[in-house]
N, C-alpha and C. Protein backbone atom coordinates (compact mmCIF):
# COMPACT_ATOMS: atom_id res chain seq x y z
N UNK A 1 14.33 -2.51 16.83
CA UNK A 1 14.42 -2.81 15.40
C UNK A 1 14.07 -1.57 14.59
N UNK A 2 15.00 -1.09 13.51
CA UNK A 2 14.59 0.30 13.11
C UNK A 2 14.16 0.05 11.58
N UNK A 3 13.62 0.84 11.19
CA UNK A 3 12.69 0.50 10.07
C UNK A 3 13.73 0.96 8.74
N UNK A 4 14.14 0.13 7.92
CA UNK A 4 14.83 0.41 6.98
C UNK A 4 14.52 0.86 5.37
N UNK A 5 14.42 1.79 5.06
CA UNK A 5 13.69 2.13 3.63
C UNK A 5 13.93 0.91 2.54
N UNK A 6 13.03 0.27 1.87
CA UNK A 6 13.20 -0.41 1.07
C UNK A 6 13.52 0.07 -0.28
N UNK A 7 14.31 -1.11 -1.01
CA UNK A 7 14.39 -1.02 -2.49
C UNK A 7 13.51 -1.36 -3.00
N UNK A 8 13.71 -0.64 -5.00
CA UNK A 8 12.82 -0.55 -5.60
C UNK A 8 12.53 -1.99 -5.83
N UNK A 9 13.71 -2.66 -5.84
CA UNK A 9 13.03 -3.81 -5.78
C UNK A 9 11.95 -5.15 -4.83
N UNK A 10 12.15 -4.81 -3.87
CA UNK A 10 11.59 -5.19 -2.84
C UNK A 10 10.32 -4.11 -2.99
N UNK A 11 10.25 -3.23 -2.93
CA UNK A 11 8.92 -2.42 -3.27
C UNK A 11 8.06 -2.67 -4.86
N UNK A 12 8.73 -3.24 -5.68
CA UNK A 12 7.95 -3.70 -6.78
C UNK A 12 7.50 -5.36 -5.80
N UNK A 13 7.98 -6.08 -5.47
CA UNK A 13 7.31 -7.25 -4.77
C UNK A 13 6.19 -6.90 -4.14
N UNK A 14 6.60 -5.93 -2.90
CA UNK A 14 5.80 -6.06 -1.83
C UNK A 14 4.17 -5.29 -2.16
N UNK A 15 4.55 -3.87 -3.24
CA UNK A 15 3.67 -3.31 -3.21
C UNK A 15 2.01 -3.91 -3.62
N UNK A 16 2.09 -4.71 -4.44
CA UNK A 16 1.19 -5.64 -4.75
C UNK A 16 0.05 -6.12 -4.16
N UNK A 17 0.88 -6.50 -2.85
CA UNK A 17 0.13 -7.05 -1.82
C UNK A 17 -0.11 -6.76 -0.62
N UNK A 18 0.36 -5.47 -0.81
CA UNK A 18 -0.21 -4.31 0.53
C UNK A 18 -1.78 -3.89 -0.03
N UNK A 19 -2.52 -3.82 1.45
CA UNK A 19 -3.91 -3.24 1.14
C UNK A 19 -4.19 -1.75 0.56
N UNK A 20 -5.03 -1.65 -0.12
CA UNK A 20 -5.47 -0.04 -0.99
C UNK A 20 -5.03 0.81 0.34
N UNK A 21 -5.03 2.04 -0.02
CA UNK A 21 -4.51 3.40 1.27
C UNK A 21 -6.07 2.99 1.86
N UNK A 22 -5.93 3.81 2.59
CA UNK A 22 -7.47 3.95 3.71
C UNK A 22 -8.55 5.22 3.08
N UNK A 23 -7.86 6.03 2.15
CA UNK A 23 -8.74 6.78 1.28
C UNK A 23 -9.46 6.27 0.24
N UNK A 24 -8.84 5.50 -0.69
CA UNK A 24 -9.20 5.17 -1.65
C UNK A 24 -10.12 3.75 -1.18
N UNK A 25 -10.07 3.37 -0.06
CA UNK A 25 -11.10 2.26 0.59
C UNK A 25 -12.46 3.30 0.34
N UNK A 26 -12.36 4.55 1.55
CA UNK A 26 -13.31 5.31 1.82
C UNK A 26 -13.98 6.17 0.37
N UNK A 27 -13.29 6.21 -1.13
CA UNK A 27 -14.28 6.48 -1.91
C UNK A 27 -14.71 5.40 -1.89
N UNK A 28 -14.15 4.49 -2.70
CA UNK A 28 -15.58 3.37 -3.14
C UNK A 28 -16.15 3.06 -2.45
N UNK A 29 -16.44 2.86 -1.19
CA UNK A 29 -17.59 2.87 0.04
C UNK A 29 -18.37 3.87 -0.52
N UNK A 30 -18.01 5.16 -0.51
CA UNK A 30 -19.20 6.57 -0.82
C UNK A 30 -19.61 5.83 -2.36
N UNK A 31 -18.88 5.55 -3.29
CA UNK A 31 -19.28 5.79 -4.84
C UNK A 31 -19.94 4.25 -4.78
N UNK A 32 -20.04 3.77 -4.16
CA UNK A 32 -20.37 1.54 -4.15
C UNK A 32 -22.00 1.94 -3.32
């Protein structure tokens, strides 16, 4: 199954409800 770039529209849906990057987890851990 090959991974197909999504549209903007499907990326205005999905983005929402994808978790924060793994950086921006790791400030507010340091700044919290």
């Amino acid at each position: 199954m090959k991974f197909r770039p999504l549209t903007d529209e499907q990326w205005r849906y999905i983005e929402p409800l994808l978790p924060p990057p793994r950086a921006e987890e790791g400030k507010q851990a340091q700044s919290g």
